[in-house]
C-alpha atoms as a PDB file:
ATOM      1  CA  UNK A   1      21.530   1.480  13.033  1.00  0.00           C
ATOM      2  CA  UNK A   2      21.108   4.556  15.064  1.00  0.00           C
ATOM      3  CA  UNK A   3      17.950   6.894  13.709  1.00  0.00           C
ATOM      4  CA  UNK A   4      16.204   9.511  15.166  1.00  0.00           C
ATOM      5  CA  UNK A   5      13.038   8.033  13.364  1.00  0.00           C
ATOM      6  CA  UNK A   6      10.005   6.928  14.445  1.00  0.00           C
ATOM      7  CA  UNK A   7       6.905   4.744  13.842  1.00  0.00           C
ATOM      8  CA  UNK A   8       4.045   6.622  13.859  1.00  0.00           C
ATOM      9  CA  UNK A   9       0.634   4.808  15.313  1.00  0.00           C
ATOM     10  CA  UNK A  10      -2.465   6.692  14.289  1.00  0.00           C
ATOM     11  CA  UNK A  11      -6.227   5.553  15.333  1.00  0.00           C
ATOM     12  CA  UNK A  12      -9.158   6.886  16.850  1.00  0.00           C
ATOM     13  CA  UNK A  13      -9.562   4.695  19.524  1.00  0.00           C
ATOM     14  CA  UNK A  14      -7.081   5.072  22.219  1.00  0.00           C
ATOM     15  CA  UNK A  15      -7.425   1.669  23.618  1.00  0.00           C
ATOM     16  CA  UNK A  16      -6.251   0.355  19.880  1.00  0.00           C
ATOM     17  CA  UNK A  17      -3.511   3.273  20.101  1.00  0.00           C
ATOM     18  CA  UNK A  18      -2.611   1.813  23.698  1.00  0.00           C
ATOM     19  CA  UNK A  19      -2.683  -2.100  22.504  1.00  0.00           C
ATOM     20  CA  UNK A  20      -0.519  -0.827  19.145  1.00  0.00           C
ATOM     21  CA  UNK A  21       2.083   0.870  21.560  1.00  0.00           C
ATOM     22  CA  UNK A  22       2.553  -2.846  23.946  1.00  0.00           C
ATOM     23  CA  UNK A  23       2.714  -4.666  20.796  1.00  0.00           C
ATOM     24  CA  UNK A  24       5.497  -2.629  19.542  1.00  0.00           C
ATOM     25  CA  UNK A  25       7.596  -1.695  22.326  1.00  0.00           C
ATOM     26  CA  UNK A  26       9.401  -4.694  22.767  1.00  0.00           C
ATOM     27  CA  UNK A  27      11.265  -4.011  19.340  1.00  0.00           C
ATOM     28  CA  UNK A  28      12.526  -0.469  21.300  1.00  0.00           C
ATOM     29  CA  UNK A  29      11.896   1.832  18.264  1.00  0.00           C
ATOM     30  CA  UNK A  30      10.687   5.076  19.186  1.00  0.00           C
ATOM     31  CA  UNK A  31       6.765   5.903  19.119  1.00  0.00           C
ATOM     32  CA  UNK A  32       4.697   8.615  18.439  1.00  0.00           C
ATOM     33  CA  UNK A  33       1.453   8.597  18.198  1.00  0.00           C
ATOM     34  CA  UNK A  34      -1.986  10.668  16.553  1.00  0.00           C
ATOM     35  CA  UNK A  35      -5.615  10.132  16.938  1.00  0.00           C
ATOM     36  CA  UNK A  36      -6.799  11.502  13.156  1.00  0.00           C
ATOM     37  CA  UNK A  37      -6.068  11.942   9.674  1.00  0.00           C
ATOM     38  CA  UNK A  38      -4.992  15.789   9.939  1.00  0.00           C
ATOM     39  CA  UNK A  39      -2.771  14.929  13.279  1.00  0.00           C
ATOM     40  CA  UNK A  40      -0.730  12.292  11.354  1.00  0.00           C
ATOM     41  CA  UNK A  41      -0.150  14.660   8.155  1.00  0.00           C
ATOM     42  CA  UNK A  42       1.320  17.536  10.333  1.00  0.00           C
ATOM     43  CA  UNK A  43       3.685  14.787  12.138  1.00  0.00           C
ATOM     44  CA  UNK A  44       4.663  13.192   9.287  1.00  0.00           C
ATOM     45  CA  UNK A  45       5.586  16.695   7.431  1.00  0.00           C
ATOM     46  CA  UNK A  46       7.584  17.569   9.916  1.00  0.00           C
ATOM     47  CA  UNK A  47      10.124  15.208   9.030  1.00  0.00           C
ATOM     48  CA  UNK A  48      11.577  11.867  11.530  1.00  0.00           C
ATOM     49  CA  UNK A  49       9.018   9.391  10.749  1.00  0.00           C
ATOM     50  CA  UNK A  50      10.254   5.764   9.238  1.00  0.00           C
ATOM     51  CA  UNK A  51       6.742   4.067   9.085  1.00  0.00           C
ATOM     52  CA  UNK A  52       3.284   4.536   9.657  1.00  0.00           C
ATOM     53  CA  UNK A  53       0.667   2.384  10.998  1.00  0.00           C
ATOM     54  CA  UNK A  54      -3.013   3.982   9.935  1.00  0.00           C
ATOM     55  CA  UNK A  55      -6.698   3.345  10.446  1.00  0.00           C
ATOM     56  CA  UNK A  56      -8.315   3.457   7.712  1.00  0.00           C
ATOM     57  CA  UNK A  57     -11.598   4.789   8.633  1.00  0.00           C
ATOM     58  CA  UNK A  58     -11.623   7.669  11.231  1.00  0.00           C
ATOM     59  CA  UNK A  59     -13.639  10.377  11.017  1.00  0.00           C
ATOM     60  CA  UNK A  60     -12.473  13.484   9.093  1.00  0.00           C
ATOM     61  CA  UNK A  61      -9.452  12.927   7.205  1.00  0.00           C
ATOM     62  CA  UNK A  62      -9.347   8.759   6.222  1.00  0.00           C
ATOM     63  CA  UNK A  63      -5.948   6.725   6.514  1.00  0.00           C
ATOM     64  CA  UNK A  64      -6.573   6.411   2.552  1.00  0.00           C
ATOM     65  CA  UNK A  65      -6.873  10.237   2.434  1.00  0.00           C
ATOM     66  CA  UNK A  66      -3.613  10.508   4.885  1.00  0.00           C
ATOM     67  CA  UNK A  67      -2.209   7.921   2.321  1.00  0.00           C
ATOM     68  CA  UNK A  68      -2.717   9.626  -1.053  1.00  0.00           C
ATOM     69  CA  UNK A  69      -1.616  13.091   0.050  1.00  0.00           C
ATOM     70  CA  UNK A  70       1.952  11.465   0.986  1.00  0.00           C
ATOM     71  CA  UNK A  71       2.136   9.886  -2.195  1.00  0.00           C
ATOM     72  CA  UNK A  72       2.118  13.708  -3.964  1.00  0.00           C
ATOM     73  CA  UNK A  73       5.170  14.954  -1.576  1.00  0.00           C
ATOM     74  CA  UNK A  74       8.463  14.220  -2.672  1.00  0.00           C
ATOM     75  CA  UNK A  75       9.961  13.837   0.985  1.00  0.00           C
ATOM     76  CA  UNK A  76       6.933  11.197   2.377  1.00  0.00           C
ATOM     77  CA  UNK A  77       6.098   9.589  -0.545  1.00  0.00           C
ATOM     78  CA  UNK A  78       8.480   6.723  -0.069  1.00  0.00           C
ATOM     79  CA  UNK A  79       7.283   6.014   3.962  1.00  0.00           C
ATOM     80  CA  UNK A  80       6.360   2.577   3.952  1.00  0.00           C
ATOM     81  CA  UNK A  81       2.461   3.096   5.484  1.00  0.00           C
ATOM     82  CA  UNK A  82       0.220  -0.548   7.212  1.00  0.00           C
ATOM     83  CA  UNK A  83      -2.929   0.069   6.756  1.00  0.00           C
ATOM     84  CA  UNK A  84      -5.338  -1.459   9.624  1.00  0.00           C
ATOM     85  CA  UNK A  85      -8.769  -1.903   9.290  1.00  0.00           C
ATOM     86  CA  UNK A  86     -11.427  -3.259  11.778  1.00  0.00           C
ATOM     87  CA  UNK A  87     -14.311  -3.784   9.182  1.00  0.00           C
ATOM     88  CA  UNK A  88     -12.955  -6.884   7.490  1.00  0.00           C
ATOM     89  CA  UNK A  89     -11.781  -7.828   4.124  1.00  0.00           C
ATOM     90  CA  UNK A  90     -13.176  -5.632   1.041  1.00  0.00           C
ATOM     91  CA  UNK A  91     -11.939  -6.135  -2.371  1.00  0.00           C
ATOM     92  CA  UNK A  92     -12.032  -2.082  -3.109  1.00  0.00           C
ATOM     93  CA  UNK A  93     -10.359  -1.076  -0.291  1.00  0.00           C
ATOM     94  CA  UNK A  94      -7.486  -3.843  -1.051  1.00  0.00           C
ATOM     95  CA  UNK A  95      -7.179  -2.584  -4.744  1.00  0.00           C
ATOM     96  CA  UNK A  96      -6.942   1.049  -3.336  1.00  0.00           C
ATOM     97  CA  UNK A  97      -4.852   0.666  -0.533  1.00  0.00           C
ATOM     98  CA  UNK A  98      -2.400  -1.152  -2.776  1.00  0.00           C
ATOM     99  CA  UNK A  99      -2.463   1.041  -5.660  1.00  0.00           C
ATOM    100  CA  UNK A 100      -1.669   3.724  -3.674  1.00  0.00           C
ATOM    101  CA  UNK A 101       1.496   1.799  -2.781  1.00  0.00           C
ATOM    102  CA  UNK A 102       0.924   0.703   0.880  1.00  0.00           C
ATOM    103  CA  UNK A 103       3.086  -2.122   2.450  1.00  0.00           C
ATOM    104  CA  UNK A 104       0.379  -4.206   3.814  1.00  0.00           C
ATOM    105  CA  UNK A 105      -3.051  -3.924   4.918  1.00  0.00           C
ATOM    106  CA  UNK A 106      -3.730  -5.698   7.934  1.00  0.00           C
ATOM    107  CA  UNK A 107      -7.256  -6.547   9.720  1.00  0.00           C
ATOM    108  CA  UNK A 108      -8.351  -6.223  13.070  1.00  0.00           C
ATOM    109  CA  UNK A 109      -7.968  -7.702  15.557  1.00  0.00           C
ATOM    110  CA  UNK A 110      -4.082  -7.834  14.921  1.00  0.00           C
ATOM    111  CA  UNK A 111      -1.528 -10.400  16.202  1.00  0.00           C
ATOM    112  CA  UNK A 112       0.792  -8.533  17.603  1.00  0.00           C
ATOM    113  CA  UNK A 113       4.070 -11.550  17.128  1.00  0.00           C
ATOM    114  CA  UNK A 114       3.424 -10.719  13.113  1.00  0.00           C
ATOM    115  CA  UNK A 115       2.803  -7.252  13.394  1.00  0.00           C
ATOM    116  CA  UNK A 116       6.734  -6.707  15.636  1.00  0.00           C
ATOM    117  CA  UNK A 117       8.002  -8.972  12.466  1.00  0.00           C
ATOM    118  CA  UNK A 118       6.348  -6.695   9.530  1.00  0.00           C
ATOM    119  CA  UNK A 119       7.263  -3.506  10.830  1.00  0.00           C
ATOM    120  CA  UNK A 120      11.030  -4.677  11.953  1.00  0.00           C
ATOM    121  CA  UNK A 121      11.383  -5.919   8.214  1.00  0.00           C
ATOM    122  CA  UNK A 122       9.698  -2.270   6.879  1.00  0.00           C
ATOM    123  CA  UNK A 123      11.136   0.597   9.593  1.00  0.00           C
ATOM    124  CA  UNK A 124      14.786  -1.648   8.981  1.00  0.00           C
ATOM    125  CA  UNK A 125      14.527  -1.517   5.244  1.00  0.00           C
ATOM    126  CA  UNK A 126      13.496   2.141   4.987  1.00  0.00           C
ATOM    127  CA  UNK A 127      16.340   3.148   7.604  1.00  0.00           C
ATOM    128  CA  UNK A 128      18.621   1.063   5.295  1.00  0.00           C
ATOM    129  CA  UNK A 129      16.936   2.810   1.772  1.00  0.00           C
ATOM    130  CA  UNK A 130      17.328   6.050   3.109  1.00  0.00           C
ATOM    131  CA  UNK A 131      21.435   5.512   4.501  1.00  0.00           C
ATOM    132  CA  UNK A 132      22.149   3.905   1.325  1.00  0.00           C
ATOM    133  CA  UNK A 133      20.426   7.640  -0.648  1.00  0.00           C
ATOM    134  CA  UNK A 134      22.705   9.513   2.023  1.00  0.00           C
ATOM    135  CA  UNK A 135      25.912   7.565   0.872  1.00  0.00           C
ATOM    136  CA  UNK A 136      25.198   7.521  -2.525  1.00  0.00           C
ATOM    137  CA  UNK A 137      24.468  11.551  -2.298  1.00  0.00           C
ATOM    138  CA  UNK A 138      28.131  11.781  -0.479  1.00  0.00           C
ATOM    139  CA  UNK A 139      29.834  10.028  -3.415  1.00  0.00           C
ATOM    140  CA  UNK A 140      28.294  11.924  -5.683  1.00  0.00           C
ATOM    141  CA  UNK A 141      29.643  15.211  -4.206  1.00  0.00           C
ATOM    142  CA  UNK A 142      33.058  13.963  -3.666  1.00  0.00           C
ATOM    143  CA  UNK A 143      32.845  12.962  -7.177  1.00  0.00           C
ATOM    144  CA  UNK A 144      31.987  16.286  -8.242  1.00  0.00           C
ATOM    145  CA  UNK A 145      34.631  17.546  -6.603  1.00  0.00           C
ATOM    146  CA  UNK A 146      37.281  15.643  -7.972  1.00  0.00           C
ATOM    147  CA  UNK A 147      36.114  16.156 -11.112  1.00  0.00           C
ATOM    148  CA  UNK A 148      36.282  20.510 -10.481  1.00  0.00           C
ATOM    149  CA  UNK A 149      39.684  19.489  -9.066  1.00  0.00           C
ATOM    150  CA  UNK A 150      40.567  17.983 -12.515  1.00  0.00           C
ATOM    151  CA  UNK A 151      39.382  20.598 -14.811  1.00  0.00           C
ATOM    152  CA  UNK A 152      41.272  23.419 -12.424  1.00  0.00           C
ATOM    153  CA  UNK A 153      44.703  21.752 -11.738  1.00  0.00           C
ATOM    154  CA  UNK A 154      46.842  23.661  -9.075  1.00  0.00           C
ATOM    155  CA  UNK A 155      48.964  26.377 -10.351  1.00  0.00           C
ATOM    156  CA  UNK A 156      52.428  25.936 -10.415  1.00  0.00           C
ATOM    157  CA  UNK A 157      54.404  27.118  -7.374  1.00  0.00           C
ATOM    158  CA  UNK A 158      55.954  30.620  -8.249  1.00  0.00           C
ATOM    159  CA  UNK A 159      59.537  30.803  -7.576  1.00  0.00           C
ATOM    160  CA  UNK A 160      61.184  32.141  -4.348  1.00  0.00           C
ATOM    161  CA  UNK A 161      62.273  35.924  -4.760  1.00  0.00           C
ATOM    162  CA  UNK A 162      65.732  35.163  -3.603  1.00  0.00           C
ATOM    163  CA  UNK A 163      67.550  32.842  -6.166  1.00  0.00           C
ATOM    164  CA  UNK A 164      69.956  31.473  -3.363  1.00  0.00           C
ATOM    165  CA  UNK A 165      66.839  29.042  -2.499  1.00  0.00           C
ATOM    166  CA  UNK A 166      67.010  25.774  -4.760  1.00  0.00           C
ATOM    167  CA  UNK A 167      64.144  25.663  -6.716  1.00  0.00           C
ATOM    168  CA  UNK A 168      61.238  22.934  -4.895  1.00  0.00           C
ATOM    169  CA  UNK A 169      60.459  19.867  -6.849  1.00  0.00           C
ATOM    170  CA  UNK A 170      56.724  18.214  -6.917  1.00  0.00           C
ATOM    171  CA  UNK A 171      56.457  15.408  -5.225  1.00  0.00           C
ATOM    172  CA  UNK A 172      57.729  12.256  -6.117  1.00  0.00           C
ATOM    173  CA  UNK A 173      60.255  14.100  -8.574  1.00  0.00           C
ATOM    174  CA  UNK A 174      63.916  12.633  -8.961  1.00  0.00           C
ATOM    175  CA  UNK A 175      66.732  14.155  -7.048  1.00  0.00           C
ATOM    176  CA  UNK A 176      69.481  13.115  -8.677  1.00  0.00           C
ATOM    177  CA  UNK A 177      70.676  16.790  -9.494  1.00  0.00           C
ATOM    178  CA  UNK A 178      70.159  17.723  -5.981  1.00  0.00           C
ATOM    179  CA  UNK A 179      72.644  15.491  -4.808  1.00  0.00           C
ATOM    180  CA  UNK A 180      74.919  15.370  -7.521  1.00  0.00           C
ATOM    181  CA  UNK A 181      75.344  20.027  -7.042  1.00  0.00           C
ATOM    182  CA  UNK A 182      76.132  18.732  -3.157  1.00  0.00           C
ATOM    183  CA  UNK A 183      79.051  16.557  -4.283  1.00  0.00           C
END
């Protein structure tokens, strides 16, 4: 499915950034990429961005932080969002992360074979969530249409000024009389 989307890597570190991007090319999505909290937000805002993968910890504005401000706009809060984290497994952070309706939350260091198959399965699904809300917006309006159409039927053609011409018929109308004046 063609998209202009993208998955959008954000960490601190740019050697994680770097090992993120080699891990992911081989699916041949496009990449961007943001080294903070505030960096991520303005990307994602702007609009083209079908997953996120976010540190949790960086300094400033926290991948939870990042998180929980998409969750309160209507046009990111449906993003699927991995959460990585380098400081091992913490019940808290779990319960948060999840709560706040994150896809997965995924430790350090990351194997990058099941990494390429959770964010195929995510970045597909969303592309396929968000064609399926485009079609269903489409039939909605065509419905709406026909339904205008219905309560305003077409006016009745108004007769020619010169009565020589026959008089048209609507479609589909019998022409028995037409042929029986010829004979």
């Amino acid at each position: 499915m063609p998209s202009d989307a993208r998955i959008l890597i954000v960490d601190d570190h740019e050697d994680t950034l770097y090992a993120l991007e080699s891990a992911l090319a081989p699916l041949g999505y496009r990449l961007g990429r943001a080294t903070n909290g505030d960096e991520a937000l303005k990307q994602v805002l702007r609009g083209q961005v079908g997953l996120l993968l976010l540190d949790v910890r960086m300094p400033g504005v926290s991948g939870l932080d990042v998180v929980r401000y998409m969750r309160r706009v209507e046009q990111t809060q449906h993003i699927p969002v991995i959460l990585l984290t380098g400081f091992g497994a913490d019940h808290e952070l779990t319960s948060t992360a999840f709560g706040l309706g994150v896809a997965d939350l995924v430790m350090k260091p990351i194997d990058p074979w099941a990494l390429r198959t959770k964010v195929r399965y995510l970045f597909d699904a969303h592309q396929r969530h968000l064609a399926l809300e485009h079609e269903v917006r489409e039939l909605r309006a065509l419905v709406k249409d026909h339904a205008e159409a219905e309560e305003h039927p077409p006016r009745p053609a108004l007769p020619h000024p010169d009565t020589r011409v026959p008089i048209q018929r609507g479609q589909g109308a019998h022409t028995g009389e037409l042929e029986q004046d010829r004979t």
